[in-house]
C-alpha atoms as a PDB file:
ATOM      1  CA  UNK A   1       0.784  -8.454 -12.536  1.00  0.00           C
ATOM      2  CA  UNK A   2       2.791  -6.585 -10.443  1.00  0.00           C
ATOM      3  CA  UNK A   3       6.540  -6.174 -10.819  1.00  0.00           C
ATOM      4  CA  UNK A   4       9.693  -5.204  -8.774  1.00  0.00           C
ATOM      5  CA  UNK A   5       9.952  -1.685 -11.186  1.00  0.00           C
ATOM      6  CA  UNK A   6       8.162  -0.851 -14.244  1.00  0.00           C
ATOM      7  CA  UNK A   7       9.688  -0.311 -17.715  1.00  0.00           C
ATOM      8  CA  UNK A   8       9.622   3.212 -19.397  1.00  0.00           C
ATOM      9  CA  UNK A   9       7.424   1.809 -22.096  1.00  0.00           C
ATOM     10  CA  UNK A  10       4.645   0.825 -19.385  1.00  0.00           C
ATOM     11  CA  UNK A  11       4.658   3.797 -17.736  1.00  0.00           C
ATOM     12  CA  UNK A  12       3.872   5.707 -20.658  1.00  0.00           C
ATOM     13  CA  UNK A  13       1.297   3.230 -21.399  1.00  0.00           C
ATOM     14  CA  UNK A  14      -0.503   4.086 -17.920  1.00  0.00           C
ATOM     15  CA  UNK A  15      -0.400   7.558 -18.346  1.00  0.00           C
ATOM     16  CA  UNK A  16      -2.245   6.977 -22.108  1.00  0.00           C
ATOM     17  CA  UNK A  17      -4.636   4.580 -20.058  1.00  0.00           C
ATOM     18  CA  UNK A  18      -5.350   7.361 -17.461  1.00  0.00           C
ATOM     19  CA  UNK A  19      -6.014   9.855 -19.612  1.00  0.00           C
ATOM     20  CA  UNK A  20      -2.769  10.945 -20.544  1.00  0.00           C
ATOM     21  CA  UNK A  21      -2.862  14.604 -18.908  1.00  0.00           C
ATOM     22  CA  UNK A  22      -2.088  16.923 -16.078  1.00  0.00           C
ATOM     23  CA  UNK A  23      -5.175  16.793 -14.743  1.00  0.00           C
ATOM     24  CA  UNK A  24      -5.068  12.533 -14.150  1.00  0.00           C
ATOM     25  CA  UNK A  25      -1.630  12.973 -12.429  1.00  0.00           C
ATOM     26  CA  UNK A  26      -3.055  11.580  -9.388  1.00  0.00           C
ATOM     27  CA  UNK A  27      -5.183   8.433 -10.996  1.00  0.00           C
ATOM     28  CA  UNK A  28      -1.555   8.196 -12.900  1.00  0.00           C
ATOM     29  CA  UNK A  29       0.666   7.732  -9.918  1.00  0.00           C
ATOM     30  CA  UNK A  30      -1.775   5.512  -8.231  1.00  0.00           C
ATOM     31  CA  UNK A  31      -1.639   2.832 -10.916  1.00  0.00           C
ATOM     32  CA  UNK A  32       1.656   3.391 -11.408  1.00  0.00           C
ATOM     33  CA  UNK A  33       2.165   2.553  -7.826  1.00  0.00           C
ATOM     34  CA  UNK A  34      -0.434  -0.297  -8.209  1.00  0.00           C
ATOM     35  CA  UNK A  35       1.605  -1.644 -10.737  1.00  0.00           C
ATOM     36  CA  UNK A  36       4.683  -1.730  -8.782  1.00  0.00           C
ATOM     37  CA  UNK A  37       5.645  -5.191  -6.596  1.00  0.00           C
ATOM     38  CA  UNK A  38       7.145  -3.096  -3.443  1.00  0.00           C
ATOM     39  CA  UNK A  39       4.112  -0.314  -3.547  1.00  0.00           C
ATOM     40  CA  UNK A  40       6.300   2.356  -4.330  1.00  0.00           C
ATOM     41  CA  UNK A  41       6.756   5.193  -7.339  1.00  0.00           C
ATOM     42  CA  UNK A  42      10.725   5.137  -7.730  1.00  0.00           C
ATOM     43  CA  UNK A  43      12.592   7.849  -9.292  1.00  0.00           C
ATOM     44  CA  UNK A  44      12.745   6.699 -12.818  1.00  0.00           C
ATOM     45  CA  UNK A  45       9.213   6.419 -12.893  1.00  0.00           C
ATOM     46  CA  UNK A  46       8.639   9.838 -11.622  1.00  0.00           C
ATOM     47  CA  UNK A  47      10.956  10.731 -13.934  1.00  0.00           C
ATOM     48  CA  UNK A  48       9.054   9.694 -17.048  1.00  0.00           C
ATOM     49  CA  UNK A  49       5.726  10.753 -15.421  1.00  0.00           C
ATOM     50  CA  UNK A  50       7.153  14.696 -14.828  1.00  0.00           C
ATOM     51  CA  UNK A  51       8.820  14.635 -18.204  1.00  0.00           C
ATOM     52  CA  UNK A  52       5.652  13.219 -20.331  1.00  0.00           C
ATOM     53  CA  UNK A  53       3.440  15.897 -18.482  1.00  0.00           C
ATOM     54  CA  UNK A  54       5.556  18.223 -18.403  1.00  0.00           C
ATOM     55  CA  UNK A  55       5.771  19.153 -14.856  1.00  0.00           C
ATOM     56  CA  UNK A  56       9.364  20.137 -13.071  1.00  0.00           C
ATOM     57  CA  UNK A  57      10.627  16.535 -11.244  1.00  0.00           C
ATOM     58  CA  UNK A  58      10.649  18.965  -7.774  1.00  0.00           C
ATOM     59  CA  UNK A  59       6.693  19.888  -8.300  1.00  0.00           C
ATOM     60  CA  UNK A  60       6.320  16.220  -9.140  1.00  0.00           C
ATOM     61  CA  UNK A  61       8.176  14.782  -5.602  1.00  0.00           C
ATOM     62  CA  UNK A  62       5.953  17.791  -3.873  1.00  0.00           C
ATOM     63  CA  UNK A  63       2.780  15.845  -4.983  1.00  0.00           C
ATOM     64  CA  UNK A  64       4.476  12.916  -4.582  1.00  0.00           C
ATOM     65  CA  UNK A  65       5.113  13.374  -0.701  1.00  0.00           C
ATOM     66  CA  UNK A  66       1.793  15.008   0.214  1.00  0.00           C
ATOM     67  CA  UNK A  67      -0.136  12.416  -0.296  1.00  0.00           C
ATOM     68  CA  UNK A  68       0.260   9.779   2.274  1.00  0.00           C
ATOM     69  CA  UNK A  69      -1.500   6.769   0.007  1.00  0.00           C
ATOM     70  CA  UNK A  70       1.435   7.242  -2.320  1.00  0.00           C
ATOM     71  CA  UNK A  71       5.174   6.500  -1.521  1.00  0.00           C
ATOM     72  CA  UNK A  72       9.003   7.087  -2.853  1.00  0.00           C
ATOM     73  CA  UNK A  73      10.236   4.246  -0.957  1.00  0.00           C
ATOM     74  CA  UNK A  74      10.433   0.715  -1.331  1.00  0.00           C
ATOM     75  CA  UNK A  75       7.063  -1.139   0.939  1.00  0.00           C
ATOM     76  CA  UNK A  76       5.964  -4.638   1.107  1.00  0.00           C
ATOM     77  CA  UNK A  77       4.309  -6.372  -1.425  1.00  0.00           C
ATOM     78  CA  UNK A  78       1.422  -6.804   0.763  1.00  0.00           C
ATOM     79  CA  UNK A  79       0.331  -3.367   2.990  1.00  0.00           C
ATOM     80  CA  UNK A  80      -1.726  -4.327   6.173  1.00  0.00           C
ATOM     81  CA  UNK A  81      -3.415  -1.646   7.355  1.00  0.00           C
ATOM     82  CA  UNK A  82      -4.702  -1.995  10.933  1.00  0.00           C
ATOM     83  CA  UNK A  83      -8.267   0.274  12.079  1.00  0.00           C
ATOM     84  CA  UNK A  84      -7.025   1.851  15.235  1.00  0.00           C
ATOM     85  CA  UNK A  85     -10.245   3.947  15.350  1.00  0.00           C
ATOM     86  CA  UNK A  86     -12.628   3.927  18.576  1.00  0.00           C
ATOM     87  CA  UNK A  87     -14.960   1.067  17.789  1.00  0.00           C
ATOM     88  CA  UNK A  88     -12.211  -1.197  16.388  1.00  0.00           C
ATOM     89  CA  UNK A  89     -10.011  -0.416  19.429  1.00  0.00           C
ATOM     90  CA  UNK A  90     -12.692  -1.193  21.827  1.00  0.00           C
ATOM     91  CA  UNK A  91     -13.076  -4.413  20.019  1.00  0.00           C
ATOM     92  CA  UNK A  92      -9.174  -5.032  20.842  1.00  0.00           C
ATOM     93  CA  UNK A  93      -7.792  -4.131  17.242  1.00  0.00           C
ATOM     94  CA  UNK A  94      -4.788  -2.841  19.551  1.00  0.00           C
ATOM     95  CA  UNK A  95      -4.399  -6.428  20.685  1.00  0.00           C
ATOM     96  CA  UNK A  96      -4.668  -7.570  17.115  1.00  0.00           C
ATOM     97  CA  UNK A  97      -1.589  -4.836  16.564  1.00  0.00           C
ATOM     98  CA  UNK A  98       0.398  -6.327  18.647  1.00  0.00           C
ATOM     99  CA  UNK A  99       0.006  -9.767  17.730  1.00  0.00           C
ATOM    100  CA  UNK A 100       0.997  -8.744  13.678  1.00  0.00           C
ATOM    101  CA  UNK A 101       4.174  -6.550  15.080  1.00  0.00           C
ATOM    102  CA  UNK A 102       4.959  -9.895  16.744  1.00  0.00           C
ATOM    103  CA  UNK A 103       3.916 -12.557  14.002  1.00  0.00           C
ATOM    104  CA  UNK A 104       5.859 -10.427  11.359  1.00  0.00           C
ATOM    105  CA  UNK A 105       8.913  -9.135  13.800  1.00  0.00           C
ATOM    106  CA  UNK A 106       8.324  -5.653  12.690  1.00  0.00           C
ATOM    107  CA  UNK A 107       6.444  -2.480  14.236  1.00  0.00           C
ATOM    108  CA  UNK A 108       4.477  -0.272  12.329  1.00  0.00           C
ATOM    109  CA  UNK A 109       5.959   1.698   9.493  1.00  0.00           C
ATOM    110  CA  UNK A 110       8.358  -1.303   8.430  1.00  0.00           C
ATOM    111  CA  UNK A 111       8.657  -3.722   6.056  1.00  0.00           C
ATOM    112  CA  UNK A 112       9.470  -8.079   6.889  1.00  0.00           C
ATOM    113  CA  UNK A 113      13.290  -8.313   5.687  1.00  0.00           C
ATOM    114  CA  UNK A 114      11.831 -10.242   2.921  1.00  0.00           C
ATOM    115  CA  UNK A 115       9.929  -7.498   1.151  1.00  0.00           C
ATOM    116  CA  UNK A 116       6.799  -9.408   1.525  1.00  0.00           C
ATOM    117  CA  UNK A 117       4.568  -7.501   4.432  1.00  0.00           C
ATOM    118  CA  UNK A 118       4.489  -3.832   5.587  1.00  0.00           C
ATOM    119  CA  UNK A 119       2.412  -2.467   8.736  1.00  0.00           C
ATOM    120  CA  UNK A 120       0.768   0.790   9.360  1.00  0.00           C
ATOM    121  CA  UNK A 121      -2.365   2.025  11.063  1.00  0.00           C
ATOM    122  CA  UNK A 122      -5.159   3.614   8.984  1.00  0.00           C
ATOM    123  CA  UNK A 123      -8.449   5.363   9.701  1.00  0.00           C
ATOM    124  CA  UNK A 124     -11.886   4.094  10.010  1.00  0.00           C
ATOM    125  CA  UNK A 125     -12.597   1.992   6.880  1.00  0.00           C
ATOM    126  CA  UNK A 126     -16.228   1.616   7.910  1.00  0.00           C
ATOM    127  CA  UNK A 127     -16.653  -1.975   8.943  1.00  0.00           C
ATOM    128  CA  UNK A 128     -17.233  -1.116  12.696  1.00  0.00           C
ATOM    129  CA  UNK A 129     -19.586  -3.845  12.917  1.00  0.00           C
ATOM    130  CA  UNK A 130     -16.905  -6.458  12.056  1.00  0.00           C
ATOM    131  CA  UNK A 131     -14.396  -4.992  14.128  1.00  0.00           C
ATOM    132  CA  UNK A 132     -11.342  -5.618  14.567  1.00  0.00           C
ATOM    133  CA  UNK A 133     -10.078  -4.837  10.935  1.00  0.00           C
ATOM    134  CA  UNK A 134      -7.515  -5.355   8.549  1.00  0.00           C
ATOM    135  CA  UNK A 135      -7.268  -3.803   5.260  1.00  0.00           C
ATOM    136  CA  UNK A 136      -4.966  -6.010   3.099  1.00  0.00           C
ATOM    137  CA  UNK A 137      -4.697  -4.033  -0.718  1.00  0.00           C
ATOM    138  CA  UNK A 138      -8.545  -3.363  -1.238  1.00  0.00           C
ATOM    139  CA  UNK A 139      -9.927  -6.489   0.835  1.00  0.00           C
ATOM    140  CA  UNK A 140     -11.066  -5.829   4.330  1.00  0.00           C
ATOM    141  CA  UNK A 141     -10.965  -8.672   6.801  1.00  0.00           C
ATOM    142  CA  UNK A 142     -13.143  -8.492  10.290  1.00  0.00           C
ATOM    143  CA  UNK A 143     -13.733 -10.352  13.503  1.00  0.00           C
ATOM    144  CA  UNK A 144      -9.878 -11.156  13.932  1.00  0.00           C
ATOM    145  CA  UNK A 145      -8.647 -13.313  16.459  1.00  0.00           C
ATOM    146  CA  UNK A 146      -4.982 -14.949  16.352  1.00  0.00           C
ATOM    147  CA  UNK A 147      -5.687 -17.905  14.269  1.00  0.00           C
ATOM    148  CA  UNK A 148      -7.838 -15.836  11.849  1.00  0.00           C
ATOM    149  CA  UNK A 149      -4.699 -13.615  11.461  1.00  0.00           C
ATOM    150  CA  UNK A 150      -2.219 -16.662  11.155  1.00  0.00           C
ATOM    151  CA  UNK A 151      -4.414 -18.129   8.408  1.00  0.00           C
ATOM    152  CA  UNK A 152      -4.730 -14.729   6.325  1.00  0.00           C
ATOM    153  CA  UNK A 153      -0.918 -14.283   6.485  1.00  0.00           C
ATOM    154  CA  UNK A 154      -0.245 -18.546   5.612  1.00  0.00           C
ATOM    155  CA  UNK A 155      -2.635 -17.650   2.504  1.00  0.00           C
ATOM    156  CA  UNK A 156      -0.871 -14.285   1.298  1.00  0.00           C
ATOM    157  CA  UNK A 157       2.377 -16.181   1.230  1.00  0.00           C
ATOM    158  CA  UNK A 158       1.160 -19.403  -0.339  1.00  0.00           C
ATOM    159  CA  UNK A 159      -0.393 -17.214  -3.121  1.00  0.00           C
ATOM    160  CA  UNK A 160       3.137 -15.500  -3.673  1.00  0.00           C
ATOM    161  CA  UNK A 161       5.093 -18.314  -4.575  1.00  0.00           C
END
């Protein structure tokens, strides 16, 4: 279950369950991140990471920002991830985009006040054929209309409670 941080104890227990090494760093921070309620690797995690593996806290926050699936800052508990590629555009995902910045009163690359739902755009996941897309965490949800979008949002929150 995720939680709002992680203790010191279970991030040392990922890194054992990822192989415990240099060369799982990447598999580490992802399930450390996984792990985390607000999608984020904070600095005391990092910490323990870079001092278990041995690897200087700066290298560490230069992997750390590279990668754009991981993140240093607090996101919502639930990323949605909207296909703005060709075929999901032409299928109005950019209508669909504009409908979540409303129904959440945020624009892409922020998170509700409440912590619960982030928005960004992502790349091509694929599912061209059920265009428009959502990715919500590693479920992809197609052919979305308003009330399709309404419902999926009703049922994350319902489930969070």
């Amino acid at each position: 279950m995720a939680t709002e941080t992680l203790s010191r104890e279970r991030v040392l227990e990922i890194i054992e369950e990822c192989g415990g090494d240099k060369e799982h760093l990447l598999s580490i921070l992802i399930e450390i991140q996984r792990e985390c309620r607000r999608n984020y690797i904070n600095e005391a995690s990092a910490r323990v990471v870079a001092e278990k593996l041995d690897i200087p806290l700066v290298q560490l926050y230069d992997i750390l920002t590279f990668y754009a699936m991981l993140e240093t800052k607090p996101r919502g508990r639930y990323i949605i991830e909207v296909c703005n590629n060709a075929p999901c555009y032409i299928s109005k995902s950019h209508v669909m985009a504009k409908f979540l910045r409303k129904e959440l009163g945020i624009n892409f690359g922020e998170t509700t006040p409440d912590g619960m739902f982030s928005l960004q755009y992502m790349p091509c996941v694929g599912a061209c054929n059920i265009g428009p897309v959502i990715k919500i965490g590693d479920r992809v949800y197609g052919n979305l209309n308003e009330e399709r979008i309404r419902k999926i949002l009703r049922e994350l929150r319902e489930n969070d409670q």
